[in-house]
N, C-alpha and C. Protein backbone atom coordinates (compact mmCIF):
# COMPACT_ATOMS: atom_id res chain seq x y z
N UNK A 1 0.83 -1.19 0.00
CA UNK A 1 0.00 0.00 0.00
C UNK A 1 0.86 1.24 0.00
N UNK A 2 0.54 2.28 -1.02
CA UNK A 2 1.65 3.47 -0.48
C UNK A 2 1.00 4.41 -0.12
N UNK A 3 1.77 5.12 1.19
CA UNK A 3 2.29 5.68 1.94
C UNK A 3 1.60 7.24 1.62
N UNK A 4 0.57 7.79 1.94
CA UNK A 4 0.03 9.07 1.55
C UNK A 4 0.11 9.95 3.27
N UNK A 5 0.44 10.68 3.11
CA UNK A 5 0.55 11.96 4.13
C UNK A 5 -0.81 12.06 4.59
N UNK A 6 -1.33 12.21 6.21
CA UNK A 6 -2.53 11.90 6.52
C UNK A 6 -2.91 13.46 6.72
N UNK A 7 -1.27 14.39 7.03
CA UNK A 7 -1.43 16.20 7.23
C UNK A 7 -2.55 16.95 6.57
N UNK A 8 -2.62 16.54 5.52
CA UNK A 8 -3.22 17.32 4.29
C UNK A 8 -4.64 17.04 4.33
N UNK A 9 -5.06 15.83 4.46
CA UNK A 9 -6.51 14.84 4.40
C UNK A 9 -7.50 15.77 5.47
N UNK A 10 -8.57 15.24 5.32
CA UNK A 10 -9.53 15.76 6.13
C UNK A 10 -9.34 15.19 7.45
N UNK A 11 -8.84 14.29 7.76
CA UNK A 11 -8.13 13.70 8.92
C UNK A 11 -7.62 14.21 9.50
N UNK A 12 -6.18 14.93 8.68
CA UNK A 12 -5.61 16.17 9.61
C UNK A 12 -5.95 17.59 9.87
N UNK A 13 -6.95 18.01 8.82
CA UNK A 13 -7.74 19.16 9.37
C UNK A 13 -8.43 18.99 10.59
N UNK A 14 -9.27 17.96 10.70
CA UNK A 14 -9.68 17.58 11.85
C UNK A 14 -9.29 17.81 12.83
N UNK A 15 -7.77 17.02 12.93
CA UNK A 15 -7.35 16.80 14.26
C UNK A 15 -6.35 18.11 14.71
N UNK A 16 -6.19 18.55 13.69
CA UNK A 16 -5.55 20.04 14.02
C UNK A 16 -6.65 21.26 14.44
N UNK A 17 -8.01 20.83 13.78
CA UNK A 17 -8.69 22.37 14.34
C UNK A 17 -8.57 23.27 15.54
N UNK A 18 -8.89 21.64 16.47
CA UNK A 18 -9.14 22.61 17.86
C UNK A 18 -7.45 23.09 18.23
N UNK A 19 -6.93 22.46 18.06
CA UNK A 19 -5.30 23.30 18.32
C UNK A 19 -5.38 24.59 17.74
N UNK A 20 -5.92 25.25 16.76
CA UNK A 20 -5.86 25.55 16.13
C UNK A 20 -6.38 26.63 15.96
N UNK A 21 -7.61 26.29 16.60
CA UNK A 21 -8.75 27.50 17.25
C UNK A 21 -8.54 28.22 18.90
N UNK A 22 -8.11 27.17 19.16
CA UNK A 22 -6.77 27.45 20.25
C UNK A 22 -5.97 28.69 20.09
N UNK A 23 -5.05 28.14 19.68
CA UNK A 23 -4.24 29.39 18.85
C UNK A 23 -4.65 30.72 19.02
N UNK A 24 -5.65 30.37 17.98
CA UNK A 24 -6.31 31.69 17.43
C UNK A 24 -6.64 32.82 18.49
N UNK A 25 -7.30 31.96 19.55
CA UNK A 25 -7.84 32.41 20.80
C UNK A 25 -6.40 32.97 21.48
N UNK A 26 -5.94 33.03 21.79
CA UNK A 26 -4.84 32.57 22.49
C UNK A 26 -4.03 34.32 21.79
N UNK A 27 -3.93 34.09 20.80
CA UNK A 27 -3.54 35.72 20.10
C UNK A 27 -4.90 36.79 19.88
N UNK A 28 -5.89 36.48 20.10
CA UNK A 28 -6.72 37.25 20.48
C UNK A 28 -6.30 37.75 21.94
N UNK A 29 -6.28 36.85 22.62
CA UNK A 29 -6.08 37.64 23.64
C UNK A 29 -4.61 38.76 24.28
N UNK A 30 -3.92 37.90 23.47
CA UNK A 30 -2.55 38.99 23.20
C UNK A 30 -3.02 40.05 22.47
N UNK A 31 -3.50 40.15 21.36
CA UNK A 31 -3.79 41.16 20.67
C UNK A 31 -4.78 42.74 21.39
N UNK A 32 -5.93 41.61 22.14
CA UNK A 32 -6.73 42.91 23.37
C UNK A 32 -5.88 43.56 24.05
N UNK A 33 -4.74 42.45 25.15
CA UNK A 33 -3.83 43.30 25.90
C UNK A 33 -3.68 44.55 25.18
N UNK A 34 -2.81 44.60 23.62
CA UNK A 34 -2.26 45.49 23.03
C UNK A 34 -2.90 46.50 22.19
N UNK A 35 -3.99 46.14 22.34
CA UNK A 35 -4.92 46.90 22.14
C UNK A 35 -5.41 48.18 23.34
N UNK A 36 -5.55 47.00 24.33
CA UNK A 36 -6.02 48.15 25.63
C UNK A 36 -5.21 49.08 26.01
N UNK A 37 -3.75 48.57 25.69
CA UNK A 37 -2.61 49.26 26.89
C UNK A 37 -2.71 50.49 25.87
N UNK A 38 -2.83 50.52 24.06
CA UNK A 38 -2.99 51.44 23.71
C UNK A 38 -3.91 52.66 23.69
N UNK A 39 -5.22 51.97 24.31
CA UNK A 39 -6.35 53.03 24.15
C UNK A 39 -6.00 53.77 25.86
N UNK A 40 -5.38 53.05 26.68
CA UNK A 40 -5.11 53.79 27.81
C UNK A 40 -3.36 54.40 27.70
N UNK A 41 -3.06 54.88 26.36
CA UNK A 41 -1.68 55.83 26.18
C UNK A 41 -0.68 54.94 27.16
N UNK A 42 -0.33 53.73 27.03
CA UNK A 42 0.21 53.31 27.42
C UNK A 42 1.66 52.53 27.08
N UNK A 43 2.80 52.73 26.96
CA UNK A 43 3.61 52.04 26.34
C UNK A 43 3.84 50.96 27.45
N UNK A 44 4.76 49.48 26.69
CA UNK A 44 5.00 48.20 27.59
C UNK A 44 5.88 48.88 29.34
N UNK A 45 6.72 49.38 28.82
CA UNK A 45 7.34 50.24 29.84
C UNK A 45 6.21 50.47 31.33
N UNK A 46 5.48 51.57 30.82
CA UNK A 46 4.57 52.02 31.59
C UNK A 46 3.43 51.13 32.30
N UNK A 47 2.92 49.98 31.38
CA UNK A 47 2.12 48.93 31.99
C UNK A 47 2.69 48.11 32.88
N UNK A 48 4.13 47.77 32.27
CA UNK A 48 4.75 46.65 33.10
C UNK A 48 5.48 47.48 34.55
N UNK A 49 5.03 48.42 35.25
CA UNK A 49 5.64 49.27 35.84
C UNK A 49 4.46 49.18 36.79
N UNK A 50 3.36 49.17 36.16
CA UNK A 50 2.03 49.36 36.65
C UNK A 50 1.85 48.20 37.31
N UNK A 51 1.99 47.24 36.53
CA UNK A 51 1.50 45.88 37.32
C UNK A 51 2.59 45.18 37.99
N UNK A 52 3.65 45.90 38.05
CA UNK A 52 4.65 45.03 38.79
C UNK A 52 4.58 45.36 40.34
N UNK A 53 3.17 45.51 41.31
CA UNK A 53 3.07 45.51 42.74
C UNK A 53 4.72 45.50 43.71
N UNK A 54 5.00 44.57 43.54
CA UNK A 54 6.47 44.33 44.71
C UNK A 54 7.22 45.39 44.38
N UNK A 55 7.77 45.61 43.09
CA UNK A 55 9.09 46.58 42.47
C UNK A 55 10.10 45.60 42.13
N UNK A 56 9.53 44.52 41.78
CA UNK A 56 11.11 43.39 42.04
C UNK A 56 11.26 43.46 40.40
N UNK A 57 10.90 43.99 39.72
CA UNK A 57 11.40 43.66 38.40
C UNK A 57 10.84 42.56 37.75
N UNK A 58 9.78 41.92 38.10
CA UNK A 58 9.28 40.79 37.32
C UNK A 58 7.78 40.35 37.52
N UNK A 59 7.34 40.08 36.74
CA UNK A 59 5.76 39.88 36.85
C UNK A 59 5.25 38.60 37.55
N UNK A 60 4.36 38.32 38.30
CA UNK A 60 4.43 37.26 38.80
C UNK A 60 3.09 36.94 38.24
N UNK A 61 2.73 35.61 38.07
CA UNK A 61 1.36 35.45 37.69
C UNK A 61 -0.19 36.45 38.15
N UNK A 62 0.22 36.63 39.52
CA UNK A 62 -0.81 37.07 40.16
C UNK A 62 -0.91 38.66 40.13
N UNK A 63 0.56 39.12 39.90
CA UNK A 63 0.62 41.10 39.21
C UNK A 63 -0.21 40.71 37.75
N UNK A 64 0.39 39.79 37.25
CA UNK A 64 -0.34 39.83 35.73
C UNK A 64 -1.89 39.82 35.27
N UNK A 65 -2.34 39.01 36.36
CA UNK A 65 -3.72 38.62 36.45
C UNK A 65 -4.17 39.94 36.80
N UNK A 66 -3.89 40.75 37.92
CA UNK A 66 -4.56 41.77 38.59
C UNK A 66 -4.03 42.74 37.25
N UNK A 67 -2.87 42.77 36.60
CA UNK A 67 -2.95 44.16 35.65
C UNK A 67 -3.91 44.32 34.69
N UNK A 68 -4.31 42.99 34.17
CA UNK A 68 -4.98 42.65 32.89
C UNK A 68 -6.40 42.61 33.44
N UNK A 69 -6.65 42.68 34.80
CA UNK A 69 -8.40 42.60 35.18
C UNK A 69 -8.33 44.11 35.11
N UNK A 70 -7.33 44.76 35.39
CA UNK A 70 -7.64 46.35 35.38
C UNK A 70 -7.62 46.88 33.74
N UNK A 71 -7.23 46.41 33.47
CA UNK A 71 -7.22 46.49 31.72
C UNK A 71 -8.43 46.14 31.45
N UNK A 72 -9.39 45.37 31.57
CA UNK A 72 -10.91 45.33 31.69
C UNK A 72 -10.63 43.78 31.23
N UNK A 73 -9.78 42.78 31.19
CA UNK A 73 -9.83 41.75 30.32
C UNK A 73 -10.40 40.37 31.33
N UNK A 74 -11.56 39.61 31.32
CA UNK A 74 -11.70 38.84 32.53
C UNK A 74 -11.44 37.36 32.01
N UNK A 75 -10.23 36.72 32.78
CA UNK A 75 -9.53 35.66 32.08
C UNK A 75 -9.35 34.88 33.83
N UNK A 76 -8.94 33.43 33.21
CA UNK A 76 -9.41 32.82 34.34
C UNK A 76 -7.81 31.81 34.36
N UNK A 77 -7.35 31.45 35.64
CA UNK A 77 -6.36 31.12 35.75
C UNK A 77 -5.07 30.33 34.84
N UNK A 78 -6.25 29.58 33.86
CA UNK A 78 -5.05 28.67 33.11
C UNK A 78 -4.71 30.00 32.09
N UNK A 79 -5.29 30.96 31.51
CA UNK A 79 -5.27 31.92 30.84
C UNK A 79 -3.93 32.45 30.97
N UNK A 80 -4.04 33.05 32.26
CA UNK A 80 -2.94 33.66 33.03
C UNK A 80 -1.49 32.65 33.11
N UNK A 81 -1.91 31.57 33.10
CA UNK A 81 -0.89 30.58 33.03
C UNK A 81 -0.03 30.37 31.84
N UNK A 82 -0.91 30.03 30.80
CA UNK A 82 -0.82 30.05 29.12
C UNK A 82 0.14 31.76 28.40
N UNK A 83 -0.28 32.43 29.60
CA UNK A 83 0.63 33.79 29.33
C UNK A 83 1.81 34.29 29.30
N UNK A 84 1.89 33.54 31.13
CA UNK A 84 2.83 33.56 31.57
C UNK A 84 4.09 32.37 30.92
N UNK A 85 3.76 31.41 30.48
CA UNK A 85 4.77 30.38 29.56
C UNK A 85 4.97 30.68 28.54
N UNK A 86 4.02 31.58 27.57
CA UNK A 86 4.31 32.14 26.50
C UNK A 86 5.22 33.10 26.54
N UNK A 87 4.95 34.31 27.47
CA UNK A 87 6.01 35.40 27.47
C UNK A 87 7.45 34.86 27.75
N UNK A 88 7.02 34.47 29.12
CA UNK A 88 8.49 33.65 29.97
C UNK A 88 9.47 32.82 29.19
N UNK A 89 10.33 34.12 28.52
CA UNK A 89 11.71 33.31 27.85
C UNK A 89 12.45 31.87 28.31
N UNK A 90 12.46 32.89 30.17
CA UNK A 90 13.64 31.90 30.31
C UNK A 90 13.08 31.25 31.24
N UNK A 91 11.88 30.74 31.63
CA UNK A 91 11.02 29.60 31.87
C UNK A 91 10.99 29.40 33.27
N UNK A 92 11.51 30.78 34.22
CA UNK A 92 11.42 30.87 35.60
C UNK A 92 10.36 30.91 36.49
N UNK A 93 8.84 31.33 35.30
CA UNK A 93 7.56 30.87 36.05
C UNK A 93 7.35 33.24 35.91
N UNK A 94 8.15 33.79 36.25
CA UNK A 94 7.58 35.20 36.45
C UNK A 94 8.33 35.87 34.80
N UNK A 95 7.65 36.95 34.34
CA UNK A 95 7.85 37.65 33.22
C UNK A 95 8.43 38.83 33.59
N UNK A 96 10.15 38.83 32.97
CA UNK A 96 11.00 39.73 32.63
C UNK A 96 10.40 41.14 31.53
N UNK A 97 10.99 42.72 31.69
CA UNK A 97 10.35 43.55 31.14
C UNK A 97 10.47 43.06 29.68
N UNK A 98 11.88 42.67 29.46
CA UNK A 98 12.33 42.37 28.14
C UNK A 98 11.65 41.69 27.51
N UNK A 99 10.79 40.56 27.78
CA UNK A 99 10.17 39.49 27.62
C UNK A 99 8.71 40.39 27.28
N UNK A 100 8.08 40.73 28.46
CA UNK A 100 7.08 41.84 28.11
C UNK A 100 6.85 42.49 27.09
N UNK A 101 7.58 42.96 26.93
CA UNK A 101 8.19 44.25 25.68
C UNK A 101 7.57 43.67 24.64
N UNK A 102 8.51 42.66 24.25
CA UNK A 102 8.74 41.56 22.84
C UNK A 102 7.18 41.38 22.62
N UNK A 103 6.56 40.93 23.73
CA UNK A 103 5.04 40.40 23.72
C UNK A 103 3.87 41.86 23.17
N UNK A 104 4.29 42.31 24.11
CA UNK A 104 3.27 43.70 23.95
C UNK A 104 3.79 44.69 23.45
N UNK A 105 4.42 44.98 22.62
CA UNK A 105 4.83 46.07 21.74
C UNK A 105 4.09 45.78 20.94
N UNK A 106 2.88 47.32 20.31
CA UNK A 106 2.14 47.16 19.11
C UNK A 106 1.89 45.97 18.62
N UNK A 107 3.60 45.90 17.49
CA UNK A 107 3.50 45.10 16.41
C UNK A 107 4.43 43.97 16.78
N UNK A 108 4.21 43.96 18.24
CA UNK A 108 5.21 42.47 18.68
C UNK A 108 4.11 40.95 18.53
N UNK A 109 4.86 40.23 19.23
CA UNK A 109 4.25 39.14 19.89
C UNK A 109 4.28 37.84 19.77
């Protein structure tokens, strides 16, 4: 029998959608952040300044959660989680400005 690629088939549309729609979701919600921080004259600088509570230089899940509920965005823990592993370069669990930046600049992300 030969050997046909299952990627392409309706098989793999399938099984890729919900990843997929995932995704999609997933930069929607990056995209609102960068949206909001703009309608409130905000550069990454200035937000990540805002939500960094302690002063320690790094976002912790729970500054992030509280910056982004003040941003009007209502997201629920794995959200915040899914954020925080996305931004988080260097995989320490809290988000560096640099890291921030990259994410929420305009035309970053």
């Amino acid at each position: 029998r030969p050997r046909i690629p299952w990627q392409p088939t309706a098989v793999g549309v399938a099984v890729r959608a919900e990843d997929e729609t995932v995704l999609l979701e997933f930069r929607a919600v990056l995209s609102a952040v960068r949206v909001r921080l703009r309608a409130r004259g905000m550069m990454p600088l200035d937000a990540f300044r805002a939500f960094d509570h302690n002063r320690d230089g790094l976002l912790s899940c729970g500054e992030l959660w509280a910056g982004l509920e003040w941003l009007g965005l209502d997201l629920q823990p794995p959200d915040i989680y899914a954020i925080v592993r996305h931004v988080d370069r260097s995989g320490e669990g809290r988000i560096r400005f640099v890291d921030f930046e990259a994410t929420f600049t305009p035309d970053g992300g």
